[in-house]
PDB file of N, CA and C in Angstrom:
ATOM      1  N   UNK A   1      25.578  20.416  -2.078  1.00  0.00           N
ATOM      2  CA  UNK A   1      24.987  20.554  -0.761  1.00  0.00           C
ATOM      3  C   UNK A   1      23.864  21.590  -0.779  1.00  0.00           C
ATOM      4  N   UNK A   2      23.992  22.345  -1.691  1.00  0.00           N
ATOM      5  CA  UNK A   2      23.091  23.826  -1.982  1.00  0.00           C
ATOM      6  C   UNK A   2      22.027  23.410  -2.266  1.00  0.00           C
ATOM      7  N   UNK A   3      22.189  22.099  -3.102  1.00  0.00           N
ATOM      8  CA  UNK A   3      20.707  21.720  -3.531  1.00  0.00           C
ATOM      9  C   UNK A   3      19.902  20.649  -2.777  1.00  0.00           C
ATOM     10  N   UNK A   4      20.367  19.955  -2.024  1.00  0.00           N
ATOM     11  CA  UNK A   4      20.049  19.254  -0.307  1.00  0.00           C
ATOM     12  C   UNK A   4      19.146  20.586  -0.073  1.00  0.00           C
ATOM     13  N   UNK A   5      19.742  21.663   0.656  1.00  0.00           N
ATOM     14  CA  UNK A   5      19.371  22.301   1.342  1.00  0.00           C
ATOM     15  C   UNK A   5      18.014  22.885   0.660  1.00  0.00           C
ATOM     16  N   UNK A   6      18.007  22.985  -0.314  1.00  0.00           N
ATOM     17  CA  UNK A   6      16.918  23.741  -1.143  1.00  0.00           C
ATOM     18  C   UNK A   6      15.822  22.876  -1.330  1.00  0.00           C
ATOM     19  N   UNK A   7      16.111  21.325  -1.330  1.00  0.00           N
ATOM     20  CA  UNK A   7      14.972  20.442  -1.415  1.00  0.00           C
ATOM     21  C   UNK A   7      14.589  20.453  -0.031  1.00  0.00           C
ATOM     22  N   UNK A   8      15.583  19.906   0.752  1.00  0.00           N
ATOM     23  CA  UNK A   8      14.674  20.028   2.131  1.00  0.00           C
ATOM     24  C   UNK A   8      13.995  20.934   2.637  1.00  0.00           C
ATOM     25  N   UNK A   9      14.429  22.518   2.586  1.00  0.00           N
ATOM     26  CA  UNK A   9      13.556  23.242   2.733  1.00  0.00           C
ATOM     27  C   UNK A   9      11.763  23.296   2.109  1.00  0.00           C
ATOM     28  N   UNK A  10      11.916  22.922   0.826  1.00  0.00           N
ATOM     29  CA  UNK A  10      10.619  22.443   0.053  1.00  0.00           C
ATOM     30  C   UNK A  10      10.154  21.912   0.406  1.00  0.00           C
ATOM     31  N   UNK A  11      10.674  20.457   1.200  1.00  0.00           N
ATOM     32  CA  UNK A  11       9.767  19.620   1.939  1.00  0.00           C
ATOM     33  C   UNK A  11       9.325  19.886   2.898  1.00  0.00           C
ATOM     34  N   UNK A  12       9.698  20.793   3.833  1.00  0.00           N
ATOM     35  CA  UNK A  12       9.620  21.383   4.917  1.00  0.00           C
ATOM     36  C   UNK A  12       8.325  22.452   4.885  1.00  0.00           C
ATOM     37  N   UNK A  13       8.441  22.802   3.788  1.00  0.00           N
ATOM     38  CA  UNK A  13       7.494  23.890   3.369  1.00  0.00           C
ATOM     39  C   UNK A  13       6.273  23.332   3.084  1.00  0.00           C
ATOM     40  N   UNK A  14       5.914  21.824   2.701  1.00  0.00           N
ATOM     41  CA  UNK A  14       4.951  21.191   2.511  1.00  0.00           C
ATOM     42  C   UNK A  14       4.505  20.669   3.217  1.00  0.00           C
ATOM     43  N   UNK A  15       5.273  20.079   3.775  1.00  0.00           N
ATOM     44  CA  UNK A  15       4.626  19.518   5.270  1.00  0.00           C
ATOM     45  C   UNK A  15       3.784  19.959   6.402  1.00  0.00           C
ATOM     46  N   UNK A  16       4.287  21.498   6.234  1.00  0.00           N
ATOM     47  CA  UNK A  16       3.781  22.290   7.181  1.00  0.00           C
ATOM     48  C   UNK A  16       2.413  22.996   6.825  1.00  0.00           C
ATOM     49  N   UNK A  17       1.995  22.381   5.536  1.00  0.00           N
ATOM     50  CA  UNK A  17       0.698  22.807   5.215  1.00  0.00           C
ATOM     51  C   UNK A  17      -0.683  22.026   6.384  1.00  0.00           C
ATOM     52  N   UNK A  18      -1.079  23.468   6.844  1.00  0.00           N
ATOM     53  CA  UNK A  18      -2.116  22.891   7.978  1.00  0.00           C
ATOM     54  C   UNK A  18      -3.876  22.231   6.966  1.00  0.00           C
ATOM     55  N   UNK A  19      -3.543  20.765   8.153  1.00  0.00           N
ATOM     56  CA  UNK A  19      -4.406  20.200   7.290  1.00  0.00           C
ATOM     57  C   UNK A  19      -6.296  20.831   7.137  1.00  0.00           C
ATOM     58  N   UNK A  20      -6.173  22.260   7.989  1.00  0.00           N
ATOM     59  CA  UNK A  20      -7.802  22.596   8.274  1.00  0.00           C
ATOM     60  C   UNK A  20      -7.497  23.209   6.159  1.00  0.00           C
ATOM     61  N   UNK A  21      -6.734  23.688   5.628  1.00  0.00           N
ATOM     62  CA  UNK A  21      -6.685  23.864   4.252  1.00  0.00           C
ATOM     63  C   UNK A  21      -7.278  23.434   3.219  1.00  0.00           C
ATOM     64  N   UNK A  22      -6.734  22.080   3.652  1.00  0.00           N
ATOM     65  CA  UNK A  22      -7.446  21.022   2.779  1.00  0.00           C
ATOM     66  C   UNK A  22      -8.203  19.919   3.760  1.00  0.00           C
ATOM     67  N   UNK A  23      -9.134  19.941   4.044  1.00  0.00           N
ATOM     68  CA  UNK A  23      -9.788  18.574   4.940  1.00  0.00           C
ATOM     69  C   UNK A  23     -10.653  17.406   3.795  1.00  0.00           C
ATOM     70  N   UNK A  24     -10.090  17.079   3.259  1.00  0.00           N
ATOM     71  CA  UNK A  24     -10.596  16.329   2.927  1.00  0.00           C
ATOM     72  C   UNK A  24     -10.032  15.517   1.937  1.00  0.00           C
ATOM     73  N   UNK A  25      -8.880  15.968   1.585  1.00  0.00           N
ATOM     74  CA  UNK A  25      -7.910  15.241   0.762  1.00  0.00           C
ATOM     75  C   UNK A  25      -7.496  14.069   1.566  1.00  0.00           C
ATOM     76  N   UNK A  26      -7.142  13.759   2.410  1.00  0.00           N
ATOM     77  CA  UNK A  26      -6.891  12.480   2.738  1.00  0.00           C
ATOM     78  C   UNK A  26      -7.665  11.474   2.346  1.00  0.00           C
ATOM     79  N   UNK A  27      -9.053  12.144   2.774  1.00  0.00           N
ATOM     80  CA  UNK A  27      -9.791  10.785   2.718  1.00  0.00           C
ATOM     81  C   UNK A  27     -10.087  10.460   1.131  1.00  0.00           C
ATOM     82  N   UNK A  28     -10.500  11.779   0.188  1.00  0.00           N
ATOM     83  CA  UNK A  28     -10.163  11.395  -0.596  1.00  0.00           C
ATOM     84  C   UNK A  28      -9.370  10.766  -1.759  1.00  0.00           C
ATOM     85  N   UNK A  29      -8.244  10.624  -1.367  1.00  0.00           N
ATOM     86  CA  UNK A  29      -6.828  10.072  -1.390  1.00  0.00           C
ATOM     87  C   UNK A  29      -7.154   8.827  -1.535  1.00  0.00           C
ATOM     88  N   UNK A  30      -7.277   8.284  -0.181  1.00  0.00           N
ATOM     89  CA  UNK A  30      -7.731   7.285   0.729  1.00  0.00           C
ATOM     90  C   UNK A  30      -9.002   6.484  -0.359  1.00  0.00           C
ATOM     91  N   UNK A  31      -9.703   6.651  -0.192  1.00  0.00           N
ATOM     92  CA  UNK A  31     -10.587   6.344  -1.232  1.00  0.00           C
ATOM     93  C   UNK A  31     -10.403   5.849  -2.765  1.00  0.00           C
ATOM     94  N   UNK A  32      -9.490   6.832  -3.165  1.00  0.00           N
ATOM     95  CA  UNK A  32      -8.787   6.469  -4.358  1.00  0.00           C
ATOM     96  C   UNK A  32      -8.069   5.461  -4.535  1.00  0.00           C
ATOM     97  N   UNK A  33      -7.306   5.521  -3.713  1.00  0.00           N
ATOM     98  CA  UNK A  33      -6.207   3.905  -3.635  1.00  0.00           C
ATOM     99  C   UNK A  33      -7.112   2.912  -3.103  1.00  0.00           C
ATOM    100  N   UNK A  34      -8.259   3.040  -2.486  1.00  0.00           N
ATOM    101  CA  UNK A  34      -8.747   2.060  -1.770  1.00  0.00           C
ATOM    102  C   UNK A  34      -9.418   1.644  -3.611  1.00  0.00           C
ATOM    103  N   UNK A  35      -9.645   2.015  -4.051  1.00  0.00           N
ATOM    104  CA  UNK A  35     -10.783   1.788  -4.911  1.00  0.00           C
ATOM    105  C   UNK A  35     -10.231   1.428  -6.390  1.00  0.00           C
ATOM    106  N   UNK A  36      -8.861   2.043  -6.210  1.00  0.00           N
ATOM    107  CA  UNK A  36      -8.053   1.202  -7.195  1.00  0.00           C
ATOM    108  C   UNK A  36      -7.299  -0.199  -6.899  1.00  0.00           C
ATOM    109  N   UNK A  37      -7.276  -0.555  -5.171  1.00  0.00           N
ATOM    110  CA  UNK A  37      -7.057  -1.929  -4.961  1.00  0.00           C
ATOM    111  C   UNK A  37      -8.122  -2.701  -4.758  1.00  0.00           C
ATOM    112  N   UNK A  38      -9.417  -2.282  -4.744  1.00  0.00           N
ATOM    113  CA  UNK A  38     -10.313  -3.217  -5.023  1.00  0.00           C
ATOM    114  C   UNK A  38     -10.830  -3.995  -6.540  1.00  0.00           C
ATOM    115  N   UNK A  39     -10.350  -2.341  -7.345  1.00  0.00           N
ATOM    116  CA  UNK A  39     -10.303  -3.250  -9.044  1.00  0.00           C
ATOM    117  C   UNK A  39      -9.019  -3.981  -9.484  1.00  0.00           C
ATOM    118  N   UNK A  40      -7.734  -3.550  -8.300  1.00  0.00           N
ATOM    119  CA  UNK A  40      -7.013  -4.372  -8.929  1.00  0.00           C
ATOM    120  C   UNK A  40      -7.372  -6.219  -8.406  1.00  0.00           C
ATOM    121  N   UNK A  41      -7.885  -6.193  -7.413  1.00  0.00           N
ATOM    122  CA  UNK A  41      -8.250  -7.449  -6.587  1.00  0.00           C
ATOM    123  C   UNK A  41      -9.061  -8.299  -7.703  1.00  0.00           C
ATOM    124  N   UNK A  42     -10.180  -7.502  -8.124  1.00  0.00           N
ATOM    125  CA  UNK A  42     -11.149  -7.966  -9.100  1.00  0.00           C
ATOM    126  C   UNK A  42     -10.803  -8.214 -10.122  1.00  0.00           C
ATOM    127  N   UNK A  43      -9.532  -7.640 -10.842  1.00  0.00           N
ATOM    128  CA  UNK A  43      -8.902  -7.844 -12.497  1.00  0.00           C
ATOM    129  C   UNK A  43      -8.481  -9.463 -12.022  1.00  0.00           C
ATOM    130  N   UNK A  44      -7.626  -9.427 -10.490  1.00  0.00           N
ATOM    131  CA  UNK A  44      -6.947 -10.427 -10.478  1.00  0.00           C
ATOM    132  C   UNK A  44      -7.612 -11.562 -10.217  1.00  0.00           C
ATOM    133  N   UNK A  45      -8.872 -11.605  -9.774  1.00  0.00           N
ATOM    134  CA  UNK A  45      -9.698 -12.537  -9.642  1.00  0.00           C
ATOM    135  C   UNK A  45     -10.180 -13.085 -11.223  1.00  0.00           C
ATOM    136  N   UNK A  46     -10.554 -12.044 -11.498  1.00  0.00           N
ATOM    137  CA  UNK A  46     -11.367 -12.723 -13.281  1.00  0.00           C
ATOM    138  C   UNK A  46      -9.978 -13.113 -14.154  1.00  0.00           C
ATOM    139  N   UNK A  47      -8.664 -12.682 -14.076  1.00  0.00           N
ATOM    140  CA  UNK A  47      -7.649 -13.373 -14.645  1.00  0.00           C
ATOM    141  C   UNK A  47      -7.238 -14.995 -13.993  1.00  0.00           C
ATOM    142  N   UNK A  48      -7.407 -14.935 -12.531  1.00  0.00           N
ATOM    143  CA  UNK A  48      -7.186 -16.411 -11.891  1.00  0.00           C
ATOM    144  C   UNK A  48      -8.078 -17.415 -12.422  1.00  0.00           C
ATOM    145  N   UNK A  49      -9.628 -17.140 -12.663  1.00  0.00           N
ATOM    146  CA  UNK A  49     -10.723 -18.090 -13.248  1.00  0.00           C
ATOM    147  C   UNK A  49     -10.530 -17.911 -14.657  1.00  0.00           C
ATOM    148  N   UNK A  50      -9.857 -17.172 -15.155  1.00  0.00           N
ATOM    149  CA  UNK A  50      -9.676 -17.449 -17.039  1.00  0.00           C
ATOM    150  C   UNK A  50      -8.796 -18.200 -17.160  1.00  0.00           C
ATOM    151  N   UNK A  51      -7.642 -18.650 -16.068  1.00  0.00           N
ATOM    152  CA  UNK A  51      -6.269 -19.659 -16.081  1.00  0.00           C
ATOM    153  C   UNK A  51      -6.671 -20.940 -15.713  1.00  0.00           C
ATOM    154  N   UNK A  52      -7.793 -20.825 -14.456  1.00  0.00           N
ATOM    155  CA  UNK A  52      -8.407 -22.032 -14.407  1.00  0.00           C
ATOM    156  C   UNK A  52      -9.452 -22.671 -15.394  1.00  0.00           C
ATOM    157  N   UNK A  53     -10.167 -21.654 -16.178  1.00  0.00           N
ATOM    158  CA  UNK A  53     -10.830 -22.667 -17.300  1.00  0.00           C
ATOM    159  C   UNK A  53     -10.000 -22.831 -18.400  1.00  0.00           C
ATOM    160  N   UNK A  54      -8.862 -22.429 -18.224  1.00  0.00           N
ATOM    161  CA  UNK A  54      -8.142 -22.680 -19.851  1.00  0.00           C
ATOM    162  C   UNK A  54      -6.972 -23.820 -19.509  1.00  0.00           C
ATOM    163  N   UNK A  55      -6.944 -23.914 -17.708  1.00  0.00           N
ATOM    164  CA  UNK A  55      -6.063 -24.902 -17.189  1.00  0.00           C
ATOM    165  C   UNK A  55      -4.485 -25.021 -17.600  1.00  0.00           C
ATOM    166  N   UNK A  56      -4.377 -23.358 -17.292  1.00  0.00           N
ATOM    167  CA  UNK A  56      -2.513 -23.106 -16.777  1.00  0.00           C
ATOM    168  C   UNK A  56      -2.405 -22.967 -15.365  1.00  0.00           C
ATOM    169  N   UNK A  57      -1.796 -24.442 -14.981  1.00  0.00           N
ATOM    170  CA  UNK A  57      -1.403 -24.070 -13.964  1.00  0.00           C
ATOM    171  C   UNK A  57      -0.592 -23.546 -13.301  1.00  0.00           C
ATOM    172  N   UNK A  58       0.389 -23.005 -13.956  1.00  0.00           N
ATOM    173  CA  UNK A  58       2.110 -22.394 -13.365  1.00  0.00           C
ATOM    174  C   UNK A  58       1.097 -20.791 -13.465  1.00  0.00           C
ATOM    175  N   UNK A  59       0.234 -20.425 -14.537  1.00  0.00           N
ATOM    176  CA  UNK A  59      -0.211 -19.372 -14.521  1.00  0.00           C
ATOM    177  C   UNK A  59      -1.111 -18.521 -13.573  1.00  0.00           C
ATOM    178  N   UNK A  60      -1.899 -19.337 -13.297  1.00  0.00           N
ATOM    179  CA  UNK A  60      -2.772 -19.940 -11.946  1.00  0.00           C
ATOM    180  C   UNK A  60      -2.141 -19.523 -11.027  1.00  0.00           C
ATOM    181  N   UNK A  61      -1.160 -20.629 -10.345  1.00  0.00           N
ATOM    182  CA  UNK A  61      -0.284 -20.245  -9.401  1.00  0.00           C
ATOM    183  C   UNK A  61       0.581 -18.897  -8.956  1.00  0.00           C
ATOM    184  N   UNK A  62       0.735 -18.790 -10.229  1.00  0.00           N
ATOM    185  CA  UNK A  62       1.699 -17.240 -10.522  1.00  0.00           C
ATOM    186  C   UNK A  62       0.563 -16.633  -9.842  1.00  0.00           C
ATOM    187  N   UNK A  63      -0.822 -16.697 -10.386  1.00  0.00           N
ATOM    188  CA  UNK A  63      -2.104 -15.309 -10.319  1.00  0.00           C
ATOM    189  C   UNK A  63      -1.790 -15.555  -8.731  1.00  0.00           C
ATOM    190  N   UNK A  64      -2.348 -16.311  -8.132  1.00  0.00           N
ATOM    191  CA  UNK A  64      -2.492 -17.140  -6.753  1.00  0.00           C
ATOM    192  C   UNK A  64      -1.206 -16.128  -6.072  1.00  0.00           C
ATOM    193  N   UNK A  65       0.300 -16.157  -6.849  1.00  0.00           N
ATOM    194  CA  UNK A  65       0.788 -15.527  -5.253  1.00  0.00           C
ATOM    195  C   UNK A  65       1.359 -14.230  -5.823  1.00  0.00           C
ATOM    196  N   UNK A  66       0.778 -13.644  -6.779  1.00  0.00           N
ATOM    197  CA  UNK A  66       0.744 -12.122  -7.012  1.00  0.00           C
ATOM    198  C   UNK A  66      -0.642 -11.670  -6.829  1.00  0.00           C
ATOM    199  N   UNK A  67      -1.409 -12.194  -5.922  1.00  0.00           N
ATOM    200  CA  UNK A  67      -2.514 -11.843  -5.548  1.00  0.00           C
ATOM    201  C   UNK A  67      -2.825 -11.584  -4.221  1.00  0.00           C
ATOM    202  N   UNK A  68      -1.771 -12.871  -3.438  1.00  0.00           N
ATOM    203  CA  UNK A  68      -1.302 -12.859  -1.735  1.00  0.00           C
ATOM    204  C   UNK A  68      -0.169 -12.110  -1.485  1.00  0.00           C
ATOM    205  N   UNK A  69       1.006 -11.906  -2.163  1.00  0.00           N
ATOM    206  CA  UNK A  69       2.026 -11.076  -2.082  1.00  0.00           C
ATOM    207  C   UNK A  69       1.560 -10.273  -0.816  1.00  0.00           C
ATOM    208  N   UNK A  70       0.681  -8.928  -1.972  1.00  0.00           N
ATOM    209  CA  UNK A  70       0.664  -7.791  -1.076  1.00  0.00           C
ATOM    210  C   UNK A  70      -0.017  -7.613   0.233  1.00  0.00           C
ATOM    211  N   UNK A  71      -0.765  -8.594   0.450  1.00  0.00           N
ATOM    212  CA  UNK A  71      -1.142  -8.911   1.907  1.00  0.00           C
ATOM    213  C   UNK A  71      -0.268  -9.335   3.032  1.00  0.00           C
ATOM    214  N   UNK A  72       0.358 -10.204   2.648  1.00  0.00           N
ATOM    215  CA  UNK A  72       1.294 -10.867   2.999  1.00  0.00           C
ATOM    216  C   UNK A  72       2.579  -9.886   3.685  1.00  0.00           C
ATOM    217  N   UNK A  73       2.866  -8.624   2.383  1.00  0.00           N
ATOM    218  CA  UNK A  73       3.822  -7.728   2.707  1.00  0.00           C
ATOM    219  C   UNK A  73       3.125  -6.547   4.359  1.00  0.00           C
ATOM    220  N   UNK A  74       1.949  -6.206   3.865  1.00  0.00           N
ATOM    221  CA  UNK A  74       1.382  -5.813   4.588  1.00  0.00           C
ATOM    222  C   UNK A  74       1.096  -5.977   5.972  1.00  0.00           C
ATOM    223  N   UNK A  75       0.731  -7.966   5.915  1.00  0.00           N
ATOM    224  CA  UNK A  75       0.726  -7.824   7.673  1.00  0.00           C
ATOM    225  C   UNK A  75       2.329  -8.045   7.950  1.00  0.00           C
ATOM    226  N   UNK A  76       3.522  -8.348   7.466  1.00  0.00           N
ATOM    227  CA  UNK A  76       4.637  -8.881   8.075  1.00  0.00           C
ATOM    228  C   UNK A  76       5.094  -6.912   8.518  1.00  0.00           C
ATOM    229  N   UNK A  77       4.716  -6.318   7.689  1.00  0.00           N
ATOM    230  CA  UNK A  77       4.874  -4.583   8.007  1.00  0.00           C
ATOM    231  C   UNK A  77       4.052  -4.266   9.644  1.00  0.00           C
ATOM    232  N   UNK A  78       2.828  -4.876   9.674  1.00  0.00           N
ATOM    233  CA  UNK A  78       2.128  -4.731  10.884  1.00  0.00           C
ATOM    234  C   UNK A  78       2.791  -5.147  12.210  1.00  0.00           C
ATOM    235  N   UNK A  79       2.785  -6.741  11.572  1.00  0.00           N
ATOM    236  CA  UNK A  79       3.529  -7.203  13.044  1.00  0.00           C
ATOM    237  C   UNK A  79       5.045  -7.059  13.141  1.00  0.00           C
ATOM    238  N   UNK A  80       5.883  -6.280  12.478  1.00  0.00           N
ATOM    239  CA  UNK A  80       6.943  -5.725  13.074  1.00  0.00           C
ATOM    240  C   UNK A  80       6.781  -4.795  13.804  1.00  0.00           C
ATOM    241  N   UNK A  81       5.471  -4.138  13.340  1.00  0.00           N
ATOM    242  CA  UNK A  81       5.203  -2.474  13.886  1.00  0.00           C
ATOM    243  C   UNK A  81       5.023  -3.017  15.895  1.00  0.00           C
ATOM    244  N   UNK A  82       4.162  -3.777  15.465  1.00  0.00           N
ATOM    245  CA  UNK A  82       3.350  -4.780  16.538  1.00  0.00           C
ATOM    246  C   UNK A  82       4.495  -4.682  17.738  1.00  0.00           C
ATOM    247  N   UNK A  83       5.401  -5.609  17.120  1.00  0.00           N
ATOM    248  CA  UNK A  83       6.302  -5.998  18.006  1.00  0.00           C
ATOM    249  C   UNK A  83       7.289  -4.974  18.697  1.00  0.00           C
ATOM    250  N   UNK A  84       7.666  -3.915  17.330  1.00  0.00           N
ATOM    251  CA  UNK A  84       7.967  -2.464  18.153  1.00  0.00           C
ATOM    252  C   UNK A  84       7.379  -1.877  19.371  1.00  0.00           C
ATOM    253  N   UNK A  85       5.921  -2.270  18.768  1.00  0.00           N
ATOM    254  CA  UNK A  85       5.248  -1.215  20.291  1.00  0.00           C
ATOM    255  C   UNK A  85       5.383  -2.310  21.579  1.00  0.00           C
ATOM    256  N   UNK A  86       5.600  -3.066  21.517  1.00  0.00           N
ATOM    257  CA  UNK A  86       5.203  -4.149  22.515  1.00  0.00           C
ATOM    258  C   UNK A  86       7.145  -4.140  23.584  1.00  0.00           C
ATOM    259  N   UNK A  87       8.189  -4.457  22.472  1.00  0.00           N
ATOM    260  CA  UNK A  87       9.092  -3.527  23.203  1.00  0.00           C
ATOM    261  C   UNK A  87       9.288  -2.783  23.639  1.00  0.00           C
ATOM    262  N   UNK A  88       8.775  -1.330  23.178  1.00  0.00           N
ATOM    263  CA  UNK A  88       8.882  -0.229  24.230  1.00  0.00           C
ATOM    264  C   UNK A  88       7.708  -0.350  25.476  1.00  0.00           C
ATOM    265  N   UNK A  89       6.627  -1.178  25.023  1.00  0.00           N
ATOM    266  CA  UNK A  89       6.007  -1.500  26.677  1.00  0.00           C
ATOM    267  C   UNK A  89       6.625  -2.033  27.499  1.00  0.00           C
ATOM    268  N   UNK A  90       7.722  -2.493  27.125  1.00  0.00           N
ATOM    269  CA  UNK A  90       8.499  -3.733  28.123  1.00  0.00           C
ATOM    270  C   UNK A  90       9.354  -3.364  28.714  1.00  0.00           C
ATOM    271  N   UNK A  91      10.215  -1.898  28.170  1.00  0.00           N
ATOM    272  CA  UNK A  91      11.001  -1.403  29.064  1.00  0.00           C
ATOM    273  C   UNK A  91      10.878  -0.580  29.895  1.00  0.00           C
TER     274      UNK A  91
END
């Protein structure tokens, strides 16, 4: 339990870092992941047209829905969010 307490406090301690400290890490953050899912988009694009000229199609397909997956995960994350807020308008 000693060590619960000792992590949470740590987290606690981080959290509370005021963001005027660092201003700009988010976005640069932000940027970073943005810019590593745009090359991953692009690997997955030039791997989908190397399956189609070599004509695998199970491979293809595979590229095709490990390419939609994470979109896919993304808006079904949205419109739950969606639908959360739209319940508490309702009551």
């Amino acid at each position: 339990m000693e060590v619960f307490n000792k992590a949470q406090d740590s987290i606690v301690e981080f959290a509370s870092v005021k963001k005027e400290n660092v201003p700009y890490t988010e976005a640069v953050l932000t940027f970073f992941l943005e810019g590593l899912a745009a090359a991953d988009f692009i690997s997955d694009i030039i791997i989908m047209i190397a399956m189609v000229r070599a004509q695998h199609v199970m491979w293809f397909s595979i590229s095709v829905f490990t390419m939609i997956c994470p979109f896919l995960m993304g808006y079904g994350s949205l419109v739950s969010l969606k639908i959360l807020e739209i319940k508490n308008l309702v009551k």
